[in-house]
Every structure is written in C-alpha cells, then in structure tokens.
N, C-alpha and C. Protein backbone atom coordinates (compact mmCIF):
# COMPACT_ATOMS: atom_id res chain seq x y z
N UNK A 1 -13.59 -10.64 -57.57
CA UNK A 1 -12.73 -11.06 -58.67
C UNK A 1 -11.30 -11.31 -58.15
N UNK A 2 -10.97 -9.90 -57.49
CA UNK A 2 -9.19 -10.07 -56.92
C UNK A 2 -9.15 -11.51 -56.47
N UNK A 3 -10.05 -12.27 -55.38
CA UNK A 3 -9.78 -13.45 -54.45
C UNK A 3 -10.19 -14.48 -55.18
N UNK A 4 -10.51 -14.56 -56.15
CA UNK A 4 -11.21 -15.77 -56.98
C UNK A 4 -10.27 -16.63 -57.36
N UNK A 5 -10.02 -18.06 -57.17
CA UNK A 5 -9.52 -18.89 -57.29
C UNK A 5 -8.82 -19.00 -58.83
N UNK A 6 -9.57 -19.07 -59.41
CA UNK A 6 -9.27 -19.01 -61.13
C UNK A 6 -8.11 -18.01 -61.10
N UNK A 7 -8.19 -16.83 -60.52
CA UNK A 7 -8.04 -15.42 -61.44
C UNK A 7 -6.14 -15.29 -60.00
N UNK A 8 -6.31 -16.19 -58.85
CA UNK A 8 -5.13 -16.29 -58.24
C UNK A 8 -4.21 -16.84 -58.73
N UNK A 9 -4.77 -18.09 -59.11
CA UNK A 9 -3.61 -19.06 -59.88
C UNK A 9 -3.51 -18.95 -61.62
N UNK A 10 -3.98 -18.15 -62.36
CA UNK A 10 -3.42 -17.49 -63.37
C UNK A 10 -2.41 -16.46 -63.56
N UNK A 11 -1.54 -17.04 -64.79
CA UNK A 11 -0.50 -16.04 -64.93
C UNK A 11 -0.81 -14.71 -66.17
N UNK A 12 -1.23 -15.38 -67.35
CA UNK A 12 -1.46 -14.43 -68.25
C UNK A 12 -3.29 -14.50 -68.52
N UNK A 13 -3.54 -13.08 -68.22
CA UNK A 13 -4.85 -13.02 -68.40
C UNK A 13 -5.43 -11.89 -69.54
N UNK A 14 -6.64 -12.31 -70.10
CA UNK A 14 -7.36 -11.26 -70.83
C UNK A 14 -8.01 -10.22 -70.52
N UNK A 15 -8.27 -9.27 -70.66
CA UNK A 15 -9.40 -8.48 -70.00
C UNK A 15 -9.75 -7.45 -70.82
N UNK A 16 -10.89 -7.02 -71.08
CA UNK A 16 -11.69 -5.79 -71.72
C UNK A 16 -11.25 -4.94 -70.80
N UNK A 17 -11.06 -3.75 -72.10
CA UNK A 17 -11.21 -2.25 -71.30
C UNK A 17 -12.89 -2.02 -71.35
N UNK A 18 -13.05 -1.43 -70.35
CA UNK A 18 -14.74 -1.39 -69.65
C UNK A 18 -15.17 0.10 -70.60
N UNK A 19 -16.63 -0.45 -71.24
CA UNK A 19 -17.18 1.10 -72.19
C UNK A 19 -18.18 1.09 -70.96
N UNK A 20 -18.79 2.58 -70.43
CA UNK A 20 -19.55 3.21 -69.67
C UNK A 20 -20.89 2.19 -68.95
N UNK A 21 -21.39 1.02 -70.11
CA UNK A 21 -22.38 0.48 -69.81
C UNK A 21 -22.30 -0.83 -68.95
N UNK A 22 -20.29 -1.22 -68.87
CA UNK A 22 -20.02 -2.26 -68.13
C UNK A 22 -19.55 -2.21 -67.11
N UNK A 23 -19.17 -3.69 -66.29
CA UNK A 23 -18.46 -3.33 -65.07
C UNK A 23 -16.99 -2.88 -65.41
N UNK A 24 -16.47 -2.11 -64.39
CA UNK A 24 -15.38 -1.41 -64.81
C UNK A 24 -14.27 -2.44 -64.14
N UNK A 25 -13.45 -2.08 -64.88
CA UNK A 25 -12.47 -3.32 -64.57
C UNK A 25 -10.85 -2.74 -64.51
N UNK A 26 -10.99 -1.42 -64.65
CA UNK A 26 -10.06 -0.48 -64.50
C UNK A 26 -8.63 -1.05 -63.02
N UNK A 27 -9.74 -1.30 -62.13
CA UNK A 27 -9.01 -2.00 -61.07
C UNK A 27 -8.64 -3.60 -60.31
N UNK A 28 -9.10 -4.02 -61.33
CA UNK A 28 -8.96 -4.84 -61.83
C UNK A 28 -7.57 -5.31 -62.70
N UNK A 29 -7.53 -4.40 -63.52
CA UNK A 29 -6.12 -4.02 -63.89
C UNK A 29 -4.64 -3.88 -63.15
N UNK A 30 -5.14 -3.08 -62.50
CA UNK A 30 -4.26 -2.71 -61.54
C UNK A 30 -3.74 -3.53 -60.85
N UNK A 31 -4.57 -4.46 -60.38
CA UNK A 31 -3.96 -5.94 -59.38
C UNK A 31 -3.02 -6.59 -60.25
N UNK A 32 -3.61 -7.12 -61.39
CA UNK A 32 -2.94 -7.84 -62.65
C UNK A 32 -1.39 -7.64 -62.65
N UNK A 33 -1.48 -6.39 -62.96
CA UNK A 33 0.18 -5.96 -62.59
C UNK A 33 0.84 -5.73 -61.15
N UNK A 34 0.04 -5.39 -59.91
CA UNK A 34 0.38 -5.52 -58.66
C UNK A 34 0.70 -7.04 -58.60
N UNK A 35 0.21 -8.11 -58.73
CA UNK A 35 0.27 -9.02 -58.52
C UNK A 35 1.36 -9.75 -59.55
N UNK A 36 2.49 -9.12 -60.25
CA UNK A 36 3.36 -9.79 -61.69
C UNK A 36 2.67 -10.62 -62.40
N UNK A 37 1.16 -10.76 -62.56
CA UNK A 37 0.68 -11.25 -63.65
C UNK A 37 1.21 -10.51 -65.44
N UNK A 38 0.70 -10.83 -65.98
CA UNK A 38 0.74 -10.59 -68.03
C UNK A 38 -0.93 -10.53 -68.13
N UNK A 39 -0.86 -8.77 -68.34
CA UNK A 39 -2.46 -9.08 -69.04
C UNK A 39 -1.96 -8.57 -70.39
N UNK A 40 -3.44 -8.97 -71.07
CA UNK A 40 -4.17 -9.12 -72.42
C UNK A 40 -4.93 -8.06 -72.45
N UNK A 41 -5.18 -7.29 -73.44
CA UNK A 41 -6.48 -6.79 -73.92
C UNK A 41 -6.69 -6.51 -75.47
N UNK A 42 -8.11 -6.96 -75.76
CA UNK A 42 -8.61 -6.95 -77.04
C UNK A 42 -8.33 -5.36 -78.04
N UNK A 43 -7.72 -6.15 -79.07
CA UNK A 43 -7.94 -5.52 -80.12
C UNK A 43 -8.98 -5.78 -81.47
N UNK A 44 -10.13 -5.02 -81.83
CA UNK A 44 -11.21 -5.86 -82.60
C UNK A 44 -10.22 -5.20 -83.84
N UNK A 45 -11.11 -5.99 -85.28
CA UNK A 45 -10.30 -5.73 -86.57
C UNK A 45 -11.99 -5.01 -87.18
N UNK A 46 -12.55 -3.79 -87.19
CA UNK A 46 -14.12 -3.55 -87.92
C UNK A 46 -14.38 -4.60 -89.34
N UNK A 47 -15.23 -4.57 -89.31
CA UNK A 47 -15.95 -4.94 -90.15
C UNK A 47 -15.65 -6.23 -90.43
N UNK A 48 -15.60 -6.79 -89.19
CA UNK A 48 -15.01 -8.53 -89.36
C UNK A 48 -15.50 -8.92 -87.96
N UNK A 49 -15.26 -9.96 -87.77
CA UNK A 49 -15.27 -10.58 -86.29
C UNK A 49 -13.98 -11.15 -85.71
N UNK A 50 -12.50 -10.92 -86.26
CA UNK A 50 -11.71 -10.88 -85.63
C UNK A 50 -11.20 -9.84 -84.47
N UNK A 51 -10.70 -10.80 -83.71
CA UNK A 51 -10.20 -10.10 -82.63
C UNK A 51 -8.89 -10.56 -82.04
N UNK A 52 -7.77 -9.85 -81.85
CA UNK A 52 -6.49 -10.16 -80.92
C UNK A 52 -6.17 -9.91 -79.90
N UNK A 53 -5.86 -10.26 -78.76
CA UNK A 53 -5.34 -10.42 -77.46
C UNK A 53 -3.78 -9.82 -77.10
N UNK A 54 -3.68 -8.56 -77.21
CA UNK A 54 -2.72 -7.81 -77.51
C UNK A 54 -2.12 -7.82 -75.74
N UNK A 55 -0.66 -7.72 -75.36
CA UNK A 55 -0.03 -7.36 -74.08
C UNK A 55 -0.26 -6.09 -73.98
N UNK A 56 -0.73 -5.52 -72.60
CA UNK A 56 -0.80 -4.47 -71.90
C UNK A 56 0.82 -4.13 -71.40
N UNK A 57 1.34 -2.89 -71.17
CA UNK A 57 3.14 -3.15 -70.33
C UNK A 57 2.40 -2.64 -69.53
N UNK A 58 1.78 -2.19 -68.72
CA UNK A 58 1.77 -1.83 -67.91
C UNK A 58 0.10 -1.04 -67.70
N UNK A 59 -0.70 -0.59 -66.21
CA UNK A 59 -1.73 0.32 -66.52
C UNK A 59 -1.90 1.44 -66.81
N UNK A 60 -0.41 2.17 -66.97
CA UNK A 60 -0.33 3.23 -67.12
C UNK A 60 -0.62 3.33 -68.94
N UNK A 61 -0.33 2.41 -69.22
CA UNK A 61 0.00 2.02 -70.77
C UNK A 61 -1.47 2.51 -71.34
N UNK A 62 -2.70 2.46 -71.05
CA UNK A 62 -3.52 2.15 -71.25
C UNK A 62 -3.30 3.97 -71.82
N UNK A 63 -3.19 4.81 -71.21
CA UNK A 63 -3.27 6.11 -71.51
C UNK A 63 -2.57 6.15 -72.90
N UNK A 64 -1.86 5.74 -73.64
CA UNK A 64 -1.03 5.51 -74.51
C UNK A 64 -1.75 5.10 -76.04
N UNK A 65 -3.20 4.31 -75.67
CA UNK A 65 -4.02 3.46 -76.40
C UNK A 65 -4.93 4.43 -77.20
N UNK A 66 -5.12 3.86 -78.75
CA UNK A 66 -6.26 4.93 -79.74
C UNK A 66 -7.55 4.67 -79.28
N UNK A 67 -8.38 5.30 -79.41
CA UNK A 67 -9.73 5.54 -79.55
C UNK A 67 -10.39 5.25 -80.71
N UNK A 68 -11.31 4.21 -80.79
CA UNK A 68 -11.82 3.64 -82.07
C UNK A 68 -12.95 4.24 -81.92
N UNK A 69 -13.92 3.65 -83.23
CA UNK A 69 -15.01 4.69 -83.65
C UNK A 69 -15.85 4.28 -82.81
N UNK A 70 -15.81 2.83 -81.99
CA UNK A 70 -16.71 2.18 -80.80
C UNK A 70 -16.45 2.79 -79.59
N UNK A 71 -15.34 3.77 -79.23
CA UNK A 71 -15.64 4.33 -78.22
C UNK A 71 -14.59 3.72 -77.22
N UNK A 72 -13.66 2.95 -77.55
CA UNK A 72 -12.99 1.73 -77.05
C UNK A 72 -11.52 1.95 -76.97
N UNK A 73 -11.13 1.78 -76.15
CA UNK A 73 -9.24 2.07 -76.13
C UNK A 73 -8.72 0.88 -76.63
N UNK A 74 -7.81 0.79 -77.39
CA UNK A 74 -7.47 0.07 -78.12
C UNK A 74 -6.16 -0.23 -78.85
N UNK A 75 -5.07 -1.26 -78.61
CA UNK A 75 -3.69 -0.85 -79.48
C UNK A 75 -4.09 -0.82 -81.06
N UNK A 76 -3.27 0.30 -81.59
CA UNK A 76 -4.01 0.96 -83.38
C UNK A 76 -3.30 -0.22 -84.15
N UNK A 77 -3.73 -0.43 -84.80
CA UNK A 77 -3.29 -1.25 -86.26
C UNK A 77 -2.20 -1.78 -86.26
N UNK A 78 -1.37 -0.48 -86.78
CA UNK A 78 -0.10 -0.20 -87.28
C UNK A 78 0.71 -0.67 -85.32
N UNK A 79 0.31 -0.61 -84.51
CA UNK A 79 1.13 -1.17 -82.95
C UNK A 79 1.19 -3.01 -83.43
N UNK A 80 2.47 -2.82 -83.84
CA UNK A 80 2.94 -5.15 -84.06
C UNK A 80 4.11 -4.96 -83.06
N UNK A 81 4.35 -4.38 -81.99
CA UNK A 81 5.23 -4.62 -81.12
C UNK A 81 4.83 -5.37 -79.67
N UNK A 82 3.10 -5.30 -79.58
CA UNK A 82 2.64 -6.04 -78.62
C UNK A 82 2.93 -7.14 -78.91
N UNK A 83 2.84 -8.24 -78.22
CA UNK A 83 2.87 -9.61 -77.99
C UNK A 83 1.70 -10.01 -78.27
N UNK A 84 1.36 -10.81 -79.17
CA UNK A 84 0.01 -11.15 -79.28
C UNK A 84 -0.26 -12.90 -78.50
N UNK A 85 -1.53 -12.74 -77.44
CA UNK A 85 -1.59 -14.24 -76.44
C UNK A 85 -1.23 -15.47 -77.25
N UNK A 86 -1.97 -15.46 -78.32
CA UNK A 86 -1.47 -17.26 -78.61
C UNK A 86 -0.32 -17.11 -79.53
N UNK A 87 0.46 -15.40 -79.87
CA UNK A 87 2.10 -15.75 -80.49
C UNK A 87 2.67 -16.31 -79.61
N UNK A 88 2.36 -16.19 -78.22
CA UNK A 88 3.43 -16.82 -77.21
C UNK A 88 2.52 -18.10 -76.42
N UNK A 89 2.57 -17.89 -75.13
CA UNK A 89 2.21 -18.51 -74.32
C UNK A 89 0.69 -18.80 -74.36
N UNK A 90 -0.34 -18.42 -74.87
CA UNK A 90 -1.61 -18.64 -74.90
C UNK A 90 -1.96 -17.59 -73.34
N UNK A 91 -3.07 -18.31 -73.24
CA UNK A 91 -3.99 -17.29 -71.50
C UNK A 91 -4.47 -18.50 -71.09
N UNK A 92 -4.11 -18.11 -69.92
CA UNK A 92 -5.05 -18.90 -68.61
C UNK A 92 -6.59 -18.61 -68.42
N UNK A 93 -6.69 -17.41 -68.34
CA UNK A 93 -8.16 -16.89 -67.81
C UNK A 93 -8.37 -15.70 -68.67
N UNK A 94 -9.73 -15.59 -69.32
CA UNK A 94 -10.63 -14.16 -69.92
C UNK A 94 -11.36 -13.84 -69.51
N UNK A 95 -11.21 -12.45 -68.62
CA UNK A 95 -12.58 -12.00 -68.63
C UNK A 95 -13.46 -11.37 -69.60
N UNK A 96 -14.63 -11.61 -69.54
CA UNK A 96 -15.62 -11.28 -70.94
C UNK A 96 -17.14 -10.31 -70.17
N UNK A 97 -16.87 -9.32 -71.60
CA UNK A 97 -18.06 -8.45 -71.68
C UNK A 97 -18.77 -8.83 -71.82
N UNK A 98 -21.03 -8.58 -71.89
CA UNK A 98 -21.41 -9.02 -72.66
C UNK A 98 -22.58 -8.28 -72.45
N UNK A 99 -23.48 -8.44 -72.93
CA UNK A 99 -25.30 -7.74 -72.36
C UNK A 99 -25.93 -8.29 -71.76
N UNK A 100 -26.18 -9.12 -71.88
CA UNK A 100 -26.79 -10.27 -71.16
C UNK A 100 -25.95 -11.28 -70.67
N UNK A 101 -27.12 -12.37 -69.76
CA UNK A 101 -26.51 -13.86 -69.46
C UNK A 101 -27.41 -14.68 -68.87
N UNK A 102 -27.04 -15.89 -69.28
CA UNK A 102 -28.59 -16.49 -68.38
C UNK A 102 -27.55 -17.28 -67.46
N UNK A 103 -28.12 -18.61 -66.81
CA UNK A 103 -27.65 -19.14 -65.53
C UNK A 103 -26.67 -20.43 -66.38
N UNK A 104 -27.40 -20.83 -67.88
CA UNK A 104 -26.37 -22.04 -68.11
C UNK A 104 -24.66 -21.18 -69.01
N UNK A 105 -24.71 -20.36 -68.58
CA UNK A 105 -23.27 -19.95 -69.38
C UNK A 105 -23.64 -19.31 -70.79
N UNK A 106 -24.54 -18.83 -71.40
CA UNK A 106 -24.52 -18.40 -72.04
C UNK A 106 -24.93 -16.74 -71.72
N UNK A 107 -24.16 -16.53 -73.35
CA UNK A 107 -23.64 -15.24 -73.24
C UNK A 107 -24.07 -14.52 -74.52
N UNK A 108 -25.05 -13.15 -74.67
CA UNK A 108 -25.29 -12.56 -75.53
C UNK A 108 -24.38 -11.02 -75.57
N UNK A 109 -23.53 -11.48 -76.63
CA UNK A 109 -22.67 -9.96 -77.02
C UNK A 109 -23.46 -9.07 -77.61
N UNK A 110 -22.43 -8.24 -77.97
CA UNK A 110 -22.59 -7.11 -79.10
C UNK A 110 -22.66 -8.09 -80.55
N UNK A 111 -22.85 -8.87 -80.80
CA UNK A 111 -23.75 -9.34 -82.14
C UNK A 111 -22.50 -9.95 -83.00
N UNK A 112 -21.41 -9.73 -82.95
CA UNK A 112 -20.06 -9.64 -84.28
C UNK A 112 -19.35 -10.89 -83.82
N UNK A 113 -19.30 -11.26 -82.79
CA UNK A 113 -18.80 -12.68 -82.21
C UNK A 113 -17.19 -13.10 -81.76
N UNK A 114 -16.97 -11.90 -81.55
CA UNK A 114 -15.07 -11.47 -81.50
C UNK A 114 -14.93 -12.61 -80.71
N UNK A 115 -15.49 -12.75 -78.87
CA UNK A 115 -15.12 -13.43 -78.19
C UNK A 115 -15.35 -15.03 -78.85
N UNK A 116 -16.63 -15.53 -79.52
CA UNK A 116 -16.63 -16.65 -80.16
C UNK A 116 -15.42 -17.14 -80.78
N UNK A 117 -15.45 -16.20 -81.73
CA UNK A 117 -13.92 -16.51 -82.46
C UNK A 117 -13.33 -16.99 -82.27
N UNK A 118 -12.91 -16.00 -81.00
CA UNK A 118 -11.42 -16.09 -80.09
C UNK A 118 -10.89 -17.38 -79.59
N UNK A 119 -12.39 -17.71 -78.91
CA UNK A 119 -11.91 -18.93 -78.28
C UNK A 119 -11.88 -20.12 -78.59
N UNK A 120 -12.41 -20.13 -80.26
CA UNK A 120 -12.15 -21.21 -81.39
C UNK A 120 -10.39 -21.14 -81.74
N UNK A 121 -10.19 -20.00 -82.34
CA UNK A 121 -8.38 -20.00 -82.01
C UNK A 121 -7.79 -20.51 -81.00
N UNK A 122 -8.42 -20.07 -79.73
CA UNK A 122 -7.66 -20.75 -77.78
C UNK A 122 -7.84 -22.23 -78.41
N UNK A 123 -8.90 -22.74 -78.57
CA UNK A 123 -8.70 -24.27 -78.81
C UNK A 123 -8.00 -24.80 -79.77
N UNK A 124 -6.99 -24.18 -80.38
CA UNK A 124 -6.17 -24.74 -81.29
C UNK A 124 -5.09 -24.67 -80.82
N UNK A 125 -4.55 -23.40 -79.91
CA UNK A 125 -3.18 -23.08 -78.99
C UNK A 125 -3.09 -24.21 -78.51
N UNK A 126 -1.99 -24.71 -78.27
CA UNK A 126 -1.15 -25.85 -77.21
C UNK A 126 -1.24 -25.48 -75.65
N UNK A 127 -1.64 -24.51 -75.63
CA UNK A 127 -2.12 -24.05 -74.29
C UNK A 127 -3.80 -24.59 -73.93
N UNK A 128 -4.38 -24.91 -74.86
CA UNK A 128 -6.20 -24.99 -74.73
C UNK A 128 -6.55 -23.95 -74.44
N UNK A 129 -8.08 -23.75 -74.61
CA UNK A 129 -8.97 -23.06 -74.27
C UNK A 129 -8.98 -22.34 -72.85
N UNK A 130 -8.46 -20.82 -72.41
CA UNK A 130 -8.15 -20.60 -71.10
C UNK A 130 -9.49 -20.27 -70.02
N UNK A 131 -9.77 -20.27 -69.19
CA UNK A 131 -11.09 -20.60 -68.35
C UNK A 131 -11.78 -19.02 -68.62
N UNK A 132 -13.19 -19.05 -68.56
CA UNK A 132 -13.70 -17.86 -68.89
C UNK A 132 -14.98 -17.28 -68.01
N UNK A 133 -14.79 -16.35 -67.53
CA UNK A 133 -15.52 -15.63 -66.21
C UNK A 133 -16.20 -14.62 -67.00
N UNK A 134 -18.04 -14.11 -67.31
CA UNK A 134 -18.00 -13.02 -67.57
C UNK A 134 -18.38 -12.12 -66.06
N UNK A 135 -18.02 -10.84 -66.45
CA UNK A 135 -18.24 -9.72 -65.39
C UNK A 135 -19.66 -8.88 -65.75
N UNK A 136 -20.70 -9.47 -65.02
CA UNK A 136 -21.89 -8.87 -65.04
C UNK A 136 -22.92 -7.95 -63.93
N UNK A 137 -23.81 -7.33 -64.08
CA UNK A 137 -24.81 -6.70 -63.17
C UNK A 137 -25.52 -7.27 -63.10
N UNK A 138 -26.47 -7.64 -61.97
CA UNK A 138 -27.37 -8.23 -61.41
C UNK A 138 -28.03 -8.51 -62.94
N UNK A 139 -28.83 -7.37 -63.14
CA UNK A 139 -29.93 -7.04 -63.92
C UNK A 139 -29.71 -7.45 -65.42
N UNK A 140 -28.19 -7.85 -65.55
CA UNK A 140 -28.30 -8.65 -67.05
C UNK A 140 -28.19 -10.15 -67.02
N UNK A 141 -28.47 -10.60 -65.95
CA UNK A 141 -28.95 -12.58 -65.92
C UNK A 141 -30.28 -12.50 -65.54
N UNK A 142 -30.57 -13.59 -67.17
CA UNK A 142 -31.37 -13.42 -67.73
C UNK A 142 -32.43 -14.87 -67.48
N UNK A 143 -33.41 -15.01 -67.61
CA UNK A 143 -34.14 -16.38 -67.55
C UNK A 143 -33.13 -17.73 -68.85
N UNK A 144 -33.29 -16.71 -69.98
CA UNK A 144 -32.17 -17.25 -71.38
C UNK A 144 -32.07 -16.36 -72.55
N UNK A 145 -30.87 -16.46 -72.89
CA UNK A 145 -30.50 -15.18 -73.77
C UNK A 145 -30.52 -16.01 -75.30
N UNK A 146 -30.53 -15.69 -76.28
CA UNK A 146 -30.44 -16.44 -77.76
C UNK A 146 -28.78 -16.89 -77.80
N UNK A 147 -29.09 -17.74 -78.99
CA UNK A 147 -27.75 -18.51 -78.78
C UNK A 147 -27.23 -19.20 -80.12
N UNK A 148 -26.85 -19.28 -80.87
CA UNK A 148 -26.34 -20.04 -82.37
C UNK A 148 -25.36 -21.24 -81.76
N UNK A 149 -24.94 -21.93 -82.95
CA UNK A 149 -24.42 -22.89 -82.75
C UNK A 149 -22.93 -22.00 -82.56
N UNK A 150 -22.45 -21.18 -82.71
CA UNK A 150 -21.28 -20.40 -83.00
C UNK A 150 -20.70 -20.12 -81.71
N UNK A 151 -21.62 -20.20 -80.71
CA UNK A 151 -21.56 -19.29 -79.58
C UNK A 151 -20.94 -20.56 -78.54
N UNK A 152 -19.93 -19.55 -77.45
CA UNK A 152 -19.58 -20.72 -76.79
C UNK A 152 -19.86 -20.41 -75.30
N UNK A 153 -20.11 -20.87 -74.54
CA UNK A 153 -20.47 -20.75 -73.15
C UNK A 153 -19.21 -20.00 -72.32
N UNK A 154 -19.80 -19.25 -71.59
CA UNK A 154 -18.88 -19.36 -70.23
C UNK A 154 -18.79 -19.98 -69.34
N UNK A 155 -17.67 -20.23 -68.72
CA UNK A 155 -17.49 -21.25 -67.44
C UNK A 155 -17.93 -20.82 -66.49
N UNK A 156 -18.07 -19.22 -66.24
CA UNK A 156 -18.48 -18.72 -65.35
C UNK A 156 -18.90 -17.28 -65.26
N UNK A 157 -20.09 -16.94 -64.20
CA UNK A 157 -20.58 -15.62 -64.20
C UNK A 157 -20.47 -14.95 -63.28
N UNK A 158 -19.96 -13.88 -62.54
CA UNK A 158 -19.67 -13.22 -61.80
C UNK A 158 -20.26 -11.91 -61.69
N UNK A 159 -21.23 -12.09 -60.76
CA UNK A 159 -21.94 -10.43 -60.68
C UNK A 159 -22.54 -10.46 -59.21
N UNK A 160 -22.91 -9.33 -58.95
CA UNK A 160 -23.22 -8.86 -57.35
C UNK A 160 -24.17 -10.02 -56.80
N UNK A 161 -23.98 -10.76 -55.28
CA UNK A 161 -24.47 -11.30 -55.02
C UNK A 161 -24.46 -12.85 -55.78
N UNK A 162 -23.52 -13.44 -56.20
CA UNK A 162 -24.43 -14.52 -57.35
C UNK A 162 -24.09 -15.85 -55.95
C-alpha cells in the first residue's frame, strides 16, 4: 500500500478504522501523517446509509474517538469541528472495507451501502469521484460476489500476492 502509486501521489485520503475481521490499517495511518498527507475517516449515521468522511488531526487522535454499537471508532455526532472531505477539498484516494470481492471490481459490503452512497456524493464534488483501492485477504476474492444496480465498482483490489 505505502509504495503504491495511487496512494504516493495523493494528498487527502479516506480510510476505515479496521474491525478485528479486516486488514488492519492502523499503519497505514501512520504513514498518512508521516508522509503530510490529510486523512479521512468514516463516520456512519445508524439506521440509514449515510456516511461522512470526517478529518483525522492526527493518529494519536484516533484514541480520542467513541465507540459505536458496531464496534467501530468513530467521531460522535455532536463532533462538527472535523472537516468534513467534500466541505472542503474533496479526496483523492479511499480505501474500502468489504467481505468479499471478485476480480471485475466488485465489492460486497456489510449490506447498508455507506460506501455506495458516498461515492454518488464524490461524483457531484468538483473534485470527482477520488480513485478507490479495496484492502483485502486472499480468501475474500471471490469467483463473483452479488451486485445491484446501486453498487459501484472498485478501481482496485489489493490483497496478498494479487
């Protein structure tokens, strides 16, 4: 990930905080800000399929973040002092969670469609749609995963060996 072309020449990026069953991306983080990048990380809204792209200050910051009922670190509600990605500048690059993946870019989530959403909003920013990498394990690319018209591909898949 650190050497990946995409993820060098981006300035503001997205990224999931990693729940137990994903790749961890903890260090990942860490470069982001070693490197004076601007990361992002998701804030979901329950019982909806919105989701916001909230500024990280820093990785230490992360210790700072609530605990939702998903298990998920997260800036709380009531936090409107983050920067939200498309109030400002939009994102270059997201990395994305998911369960699955097959080989043409598709991507089976957790079911609620946050990242879909999301990147229906990116295509309205004056910035466009920012390039999208998911971070996977071998063992979740898939022959083909299900797919709605809702759903939008990734540009790219990144997992051991690919």
């Amino acid at each position: 990930v650190i050497g990946h072309p995409k993820y060098q020449e981006s300035k503001r990026i997205a990224i999931f905080l990693s729940m137990p069953d994903e790749i961890q991306t903890e260090e990942i983080i860490k470069d982001i800000f070693k490197q004076g990048k601007e990361c992002f990380i998701p804030r979901y809204k329950p019982h909806s399929n919105h989701m916001d792209m909230l500024k990280l200050l820093s990785a230490e910051d992360i210790s700072s973040l609530a605990l939702t009922s998903w298990n998920i670190l997260q800036p709380s509600d009531d936090d409107s002092a983050r920067e939200e990605a498309l109030a400002g500048g939009g994102l270059d690059l997201i990395f994305m969670p998911g369960l699955g993946f097959d080989k043409k870019g598709n991507r089976l989530g957790r079911g609620k469609g946050y990242y879909d959403t999301y990147l229906e909003r990116c295509m309205k920013h004056p910035s466009g749609k920012p390039y999208t990498i998911a971070l996977a394990f071998r063992e979740q690319i898939c022959e083909s995963v299900p797919v709605t018209e809702n759903d939008v591909q990734v540009d790219e898949i990144l997992y051991e060996d690919c």
